[in-house]
C-alpha atoms as a PDB file:
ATOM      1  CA  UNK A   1      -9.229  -3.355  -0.115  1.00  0.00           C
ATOM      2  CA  UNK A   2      -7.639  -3.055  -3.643  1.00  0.00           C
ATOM      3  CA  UNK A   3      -3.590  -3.157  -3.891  1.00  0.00           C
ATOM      4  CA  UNK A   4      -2.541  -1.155  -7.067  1.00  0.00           C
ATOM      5  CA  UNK A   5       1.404  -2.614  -7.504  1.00  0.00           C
ATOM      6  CA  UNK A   6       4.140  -1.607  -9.851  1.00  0.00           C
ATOM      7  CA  UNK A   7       7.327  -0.227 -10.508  1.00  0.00           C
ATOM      8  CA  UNK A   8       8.126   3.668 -10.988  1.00  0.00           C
ATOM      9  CA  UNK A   9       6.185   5.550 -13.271  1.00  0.00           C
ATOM     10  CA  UNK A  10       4.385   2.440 -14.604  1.00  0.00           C
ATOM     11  CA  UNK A  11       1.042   4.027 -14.768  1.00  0.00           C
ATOM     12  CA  UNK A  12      -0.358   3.368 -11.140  1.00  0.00           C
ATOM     13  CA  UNK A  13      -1.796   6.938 -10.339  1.00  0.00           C
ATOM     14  CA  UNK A  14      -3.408   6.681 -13.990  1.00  0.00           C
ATOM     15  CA  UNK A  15      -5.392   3.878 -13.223  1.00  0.00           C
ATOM     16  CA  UNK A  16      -6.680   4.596  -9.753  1.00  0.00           C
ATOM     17  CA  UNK A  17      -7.970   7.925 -10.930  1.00  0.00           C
ATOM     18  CA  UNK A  18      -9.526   6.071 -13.913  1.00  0.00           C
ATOM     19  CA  UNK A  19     -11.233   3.800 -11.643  1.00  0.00           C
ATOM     20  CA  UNK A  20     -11.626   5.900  -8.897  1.00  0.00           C
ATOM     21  CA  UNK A  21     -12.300   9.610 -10.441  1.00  0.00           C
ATOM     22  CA  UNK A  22     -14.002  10.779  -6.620  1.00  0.00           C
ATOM     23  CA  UNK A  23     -11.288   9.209  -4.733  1.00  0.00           C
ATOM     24  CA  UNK A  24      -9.778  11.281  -1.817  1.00  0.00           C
ATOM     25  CA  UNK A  25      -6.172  10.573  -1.620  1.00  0.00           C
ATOM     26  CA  UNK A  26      -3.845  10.510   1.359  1.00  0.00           C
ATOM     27  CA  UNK A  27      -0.009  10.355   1.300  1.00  0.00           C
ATOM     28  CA  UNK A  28       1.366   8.317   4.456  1.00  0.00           C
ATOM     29  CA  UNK A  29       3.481   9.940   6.435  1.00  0.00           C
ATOM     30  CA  UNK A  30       6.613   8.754   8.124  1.00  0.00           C
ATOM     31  CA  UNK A  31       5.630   7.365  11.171  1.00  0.00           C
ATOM     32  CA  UNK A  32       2.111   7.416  10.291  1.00  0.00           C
ATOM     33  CA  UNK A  33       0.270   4.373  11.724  1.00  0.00           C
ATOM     34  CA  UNK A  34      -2.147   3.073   9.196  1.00  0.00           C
ATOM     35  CA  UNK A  35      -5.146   2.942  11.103  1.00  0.00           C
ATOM     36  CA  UNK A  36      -4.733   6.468  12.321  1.00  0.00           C
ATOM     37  CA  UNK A  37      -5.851   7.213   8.411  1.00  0.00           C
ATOM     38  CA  UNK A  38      -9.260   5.795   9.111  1.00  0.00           C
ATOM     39  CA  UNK A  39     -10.722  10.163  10.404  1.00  0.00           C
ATOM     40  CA  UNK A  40     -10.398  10.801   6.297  1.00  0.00           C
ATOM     41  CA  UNK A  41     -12.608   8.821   5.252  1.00  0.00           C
ATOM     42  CA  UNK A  42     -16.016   9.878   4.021  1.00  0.00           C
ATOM     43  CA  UNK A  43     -18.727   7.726   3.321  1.00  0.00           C
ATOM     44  CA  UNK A  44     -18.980   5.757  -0.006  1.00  0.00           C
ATOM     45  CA  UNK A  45     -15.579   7.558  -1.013  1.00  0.00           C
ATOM     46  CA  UNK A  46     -12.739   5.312  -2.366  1.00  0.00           C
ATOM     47  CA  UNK A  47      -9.951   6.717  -0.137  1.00  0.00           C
ATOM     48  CA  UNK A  48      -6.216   5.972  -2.045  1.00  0.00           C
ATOM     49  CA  UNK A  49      -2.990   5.656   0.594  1.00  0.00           C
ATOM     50  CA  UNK A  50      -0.153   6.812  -1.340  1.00  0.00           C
ATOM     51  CA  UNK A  51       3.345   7.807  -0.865  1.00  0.00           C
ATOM     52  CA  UNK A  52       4.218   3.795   0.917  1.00  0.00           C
ATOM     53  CA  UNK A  53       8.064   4.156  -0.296  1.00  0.00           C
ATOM     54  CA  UNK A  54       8.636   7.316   1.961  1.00  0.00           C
ATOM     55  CA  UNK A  55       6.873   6.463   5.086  1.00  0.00           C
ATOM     56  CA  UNK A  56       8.876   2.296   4.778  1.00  0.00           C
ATOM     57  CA  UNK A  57      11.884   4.597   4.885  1.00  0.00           C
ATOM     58  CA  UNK A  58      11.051   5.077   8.037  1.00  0.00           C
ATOM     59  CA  UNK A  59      11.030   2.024   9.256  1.00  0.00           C
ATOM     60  CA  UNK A  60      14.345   1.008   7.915  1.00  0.00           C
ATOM     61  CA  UNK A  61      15.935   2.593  11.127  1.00  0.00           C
ATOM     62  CA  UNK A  62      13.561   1.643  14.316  1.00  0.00           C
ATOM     63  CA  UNK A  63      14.473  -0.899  16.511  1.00  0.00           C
ATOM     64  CA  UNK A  64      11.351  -2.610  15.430  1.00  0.00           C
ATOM     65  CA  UNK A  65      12.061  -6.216  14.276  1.00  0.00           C
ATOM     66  CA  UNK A  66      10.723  -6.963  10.764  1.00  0.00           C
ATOM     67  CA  UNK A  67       8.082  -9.645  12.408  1.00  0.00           C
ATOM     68  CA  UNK A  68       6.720  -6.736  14.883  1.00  0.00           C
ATOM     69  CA  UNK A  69       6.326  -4.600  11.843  1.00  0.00           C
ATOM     70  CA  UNK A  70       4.293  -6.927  10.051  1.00  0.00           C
ATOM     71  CA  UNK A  71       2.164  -7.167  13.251  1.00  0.00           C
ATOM     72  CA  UNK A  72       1.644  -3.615  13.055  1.00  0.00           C
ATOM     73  CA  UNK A  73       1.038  -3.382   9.337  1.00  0.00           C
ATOM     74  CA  UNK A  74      -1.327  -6.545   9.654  1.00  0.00           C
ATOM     75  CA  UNK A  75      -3.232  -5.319  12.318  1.00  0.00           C
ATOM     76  CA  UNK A  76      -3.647  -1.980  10.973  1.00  0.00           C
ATOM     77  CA  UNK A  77      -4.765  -2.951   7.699  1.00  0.00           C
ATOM     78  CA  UNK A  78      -7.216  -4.989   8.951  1.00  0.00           C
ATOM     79  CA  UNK A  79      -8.876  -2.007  10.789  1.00  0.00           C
ATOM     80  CA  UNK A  80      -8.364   0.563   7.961  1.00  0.00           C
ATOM     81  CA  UNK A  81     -10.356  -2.408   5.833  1.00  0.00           C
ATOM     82  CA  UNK A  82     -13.107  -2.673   8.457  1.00  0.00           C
ATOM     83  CA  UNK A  83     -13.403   1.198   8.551  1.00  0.00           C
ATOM     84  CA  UNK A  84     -13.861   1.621   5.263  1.00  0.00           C
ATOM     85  CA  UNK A  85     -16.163  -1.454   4.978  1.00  0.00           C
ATOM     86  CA  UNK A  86     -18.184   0.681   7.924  1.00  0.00           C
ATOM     87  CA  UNK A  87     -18.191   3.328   5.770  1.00  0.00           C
ATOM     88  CA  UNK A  88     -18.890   1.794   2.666  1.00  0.00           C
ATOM     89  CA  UNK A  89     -15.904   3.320   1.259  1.00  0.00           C
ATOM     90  CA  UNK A  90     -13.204   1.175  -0.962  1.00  0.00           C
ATOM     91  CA  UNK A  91      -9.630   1.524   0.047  1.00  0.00           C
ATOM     92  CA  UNK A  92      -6.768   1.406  -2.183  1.00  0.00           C
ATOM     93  CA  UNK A  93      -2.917   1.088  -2.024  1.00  0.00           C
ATOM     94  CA  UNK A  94      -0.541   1.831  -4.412  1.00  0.00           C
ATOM     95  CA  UNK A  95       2.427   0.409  -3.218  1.00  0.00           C
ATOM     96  CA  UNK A  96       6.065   0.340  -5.191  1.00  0.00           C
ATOM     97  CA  UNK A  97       7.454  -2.708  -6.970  1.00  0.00           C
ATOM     98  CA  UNK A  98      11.203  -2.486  -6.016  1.00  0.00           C
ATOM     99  CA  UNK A  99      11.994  -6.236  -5.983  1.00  0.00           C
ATOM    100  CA  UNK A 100      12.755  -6.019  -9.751  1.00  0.00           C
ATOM    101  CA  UNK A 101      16.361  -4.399  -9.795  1.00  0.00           C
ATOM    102  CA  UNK A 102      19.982  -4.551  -8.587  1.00  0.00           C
ATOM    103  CA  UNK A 103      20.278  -5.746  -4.918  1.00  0.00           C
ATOM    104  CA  UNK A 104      21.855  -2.529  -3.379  1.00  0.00           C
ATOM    105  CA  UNK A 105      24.740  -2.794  -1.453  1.00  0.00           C
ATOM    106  CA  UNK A 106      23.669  -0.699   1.234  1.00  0.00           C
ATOM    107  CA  UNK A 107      22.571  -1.965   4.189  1.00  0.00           C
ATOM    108  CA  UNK A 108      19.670  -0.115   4.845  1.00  0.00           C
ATOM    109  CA  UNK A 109      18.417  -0.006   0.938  1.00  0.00           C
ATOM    110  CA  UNK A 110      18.291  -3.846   0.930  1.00  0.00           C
ATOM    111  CA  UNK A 111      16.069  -3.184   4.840  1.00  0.00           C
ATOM    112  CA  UNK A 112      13.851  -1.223   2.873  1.00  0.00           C
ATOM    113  CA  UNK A 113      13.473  -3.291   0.012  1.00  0.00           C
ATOM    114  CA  UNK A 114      12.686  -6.646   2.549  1.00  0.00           C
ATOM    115  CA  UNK A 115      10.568  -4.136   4.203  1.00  0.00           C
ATOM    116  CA  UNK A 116       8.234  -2.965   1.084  1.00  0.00           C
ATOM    117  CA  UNK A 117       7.985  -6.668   0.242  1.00  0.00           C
ATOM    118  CA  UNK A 118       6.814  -7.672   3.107  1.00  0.00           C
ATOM    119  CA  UNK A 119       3.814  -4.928   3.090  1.00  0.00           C
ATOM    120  CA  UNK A 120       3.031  -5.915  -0.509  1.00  0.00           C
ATOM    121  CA  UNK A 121       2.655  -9.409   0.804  1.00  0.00           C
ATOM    122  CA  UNK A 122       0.581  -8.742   3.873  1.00  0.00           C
ATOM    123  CA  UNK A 123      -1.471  -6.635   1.878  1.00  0.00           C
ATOM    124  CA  UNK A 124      -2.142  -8.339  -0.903  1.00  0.00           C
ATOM    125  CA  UNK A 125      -3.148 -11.376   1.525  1.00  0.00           C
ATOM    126  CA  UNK A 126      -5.335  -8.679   2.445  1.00  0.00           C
ATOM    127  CA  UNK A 127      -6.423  -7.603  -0.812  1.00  0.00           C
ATOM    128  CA  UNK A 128      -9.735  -8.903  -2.321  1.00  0.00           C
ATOM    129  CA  UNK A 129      -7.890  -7.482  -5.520  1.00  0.00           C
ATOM    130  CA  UNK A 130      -4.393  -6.925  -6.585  1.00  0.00           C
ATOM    131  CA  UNK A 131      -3.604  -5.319 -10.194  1.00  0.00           C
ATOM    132  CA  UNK A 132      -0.471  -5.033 -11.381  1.00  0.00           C
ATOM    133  CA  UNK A 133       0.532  -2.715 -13.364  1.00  0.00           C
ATOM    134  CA  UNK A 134       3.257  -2.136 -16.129  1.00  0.00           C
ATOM    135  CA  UNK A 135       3.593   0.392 -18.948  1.00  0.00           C
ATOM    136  CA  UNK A 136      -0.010   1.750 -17.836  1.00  0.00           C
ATOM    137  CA  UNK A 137      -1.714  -1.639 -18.515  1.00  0.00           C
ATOM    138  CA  UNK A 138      -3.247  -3.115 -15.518  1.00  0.00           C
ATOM    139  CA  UNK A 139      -3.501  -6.802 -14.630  1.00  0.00           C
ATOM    140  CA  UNK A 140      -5.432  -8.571 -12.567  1.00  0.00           C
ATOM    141  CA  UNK A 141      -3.376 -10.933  -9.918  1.00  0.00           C
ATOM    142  CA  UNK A 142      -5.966 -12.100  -7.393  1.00  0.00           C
ATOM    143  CA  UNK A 143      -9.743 -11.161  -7.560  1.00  0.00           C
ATOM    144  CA  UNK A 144     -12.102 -12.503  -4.708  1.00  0.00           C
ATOM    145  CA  UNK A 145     -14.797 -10.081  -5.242  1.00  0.00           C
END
């Protein structure tokens, strides 16, 4: 799995398309389980999970605890990353750096900001690379490939 991080408009989509021109892409729906992703895959196709700031919004108001969403997102990740490894496919996530600005004062803005940086942790624990990116340069954080 390859984690693609960075604020808005930094240049994320540019550089998975660069790197991935065949790539199917998939935006996450609220409520979507991860793993339930794993039926678009095709065979040595990079598939790209998009769209993680919407479907964490919907988290913010489940009576989910922030330690049984992690469960979720860690267990799901690991079989979305064994799919894919099944089908010789590489997956990608572009996921939103929000930890960068003004704490909000609403509740449930600062919920979905602990919430996205959680994911971004999990998966880049995941992740046998993470690139950052920023202006629409990309840098390599953690590379185990």
């Amino acid at each position: 799995m390859q984690l693609l991080i960075g604020g808005a408009s930094a240049g994320k989509r540019d550089a998975v398309k660069q790197r991935f021109p065949g790539a199917v892409w998939w935006r996450l729906a609220p409520g979507q389980r991860l793993q339930e992703v794993s039926h678009v895959m095709h065979p040595g196709t990079p598939l790209v999970l998009h769209g993680l700031f919407e479907w964490l919004s919907a988290a913010i108001h489940s009576d989910f605890s922030s330690d049984e969403w992690r469960a979720h997102w860690r267990e799901d990740l690991q079989r979305l990353d064994e799919a894919a490894a099944g089908q010789h496919a590489t997956l990608v996530v572009i996921a939103n750096e929000l930890g960068r600005g003004l704490v909000p004062m609403a509740r449930d803005q600062r919920r979905l900001r602990d919430l996205s940086g959680w994911f971004t942790q999990d998966a880049a624990a995941q992740a046998s690379q993470v690139w950052y990116v920023r202006h629409g340069l990309v840098q390599a954080l953690k590379s185990t490939a």
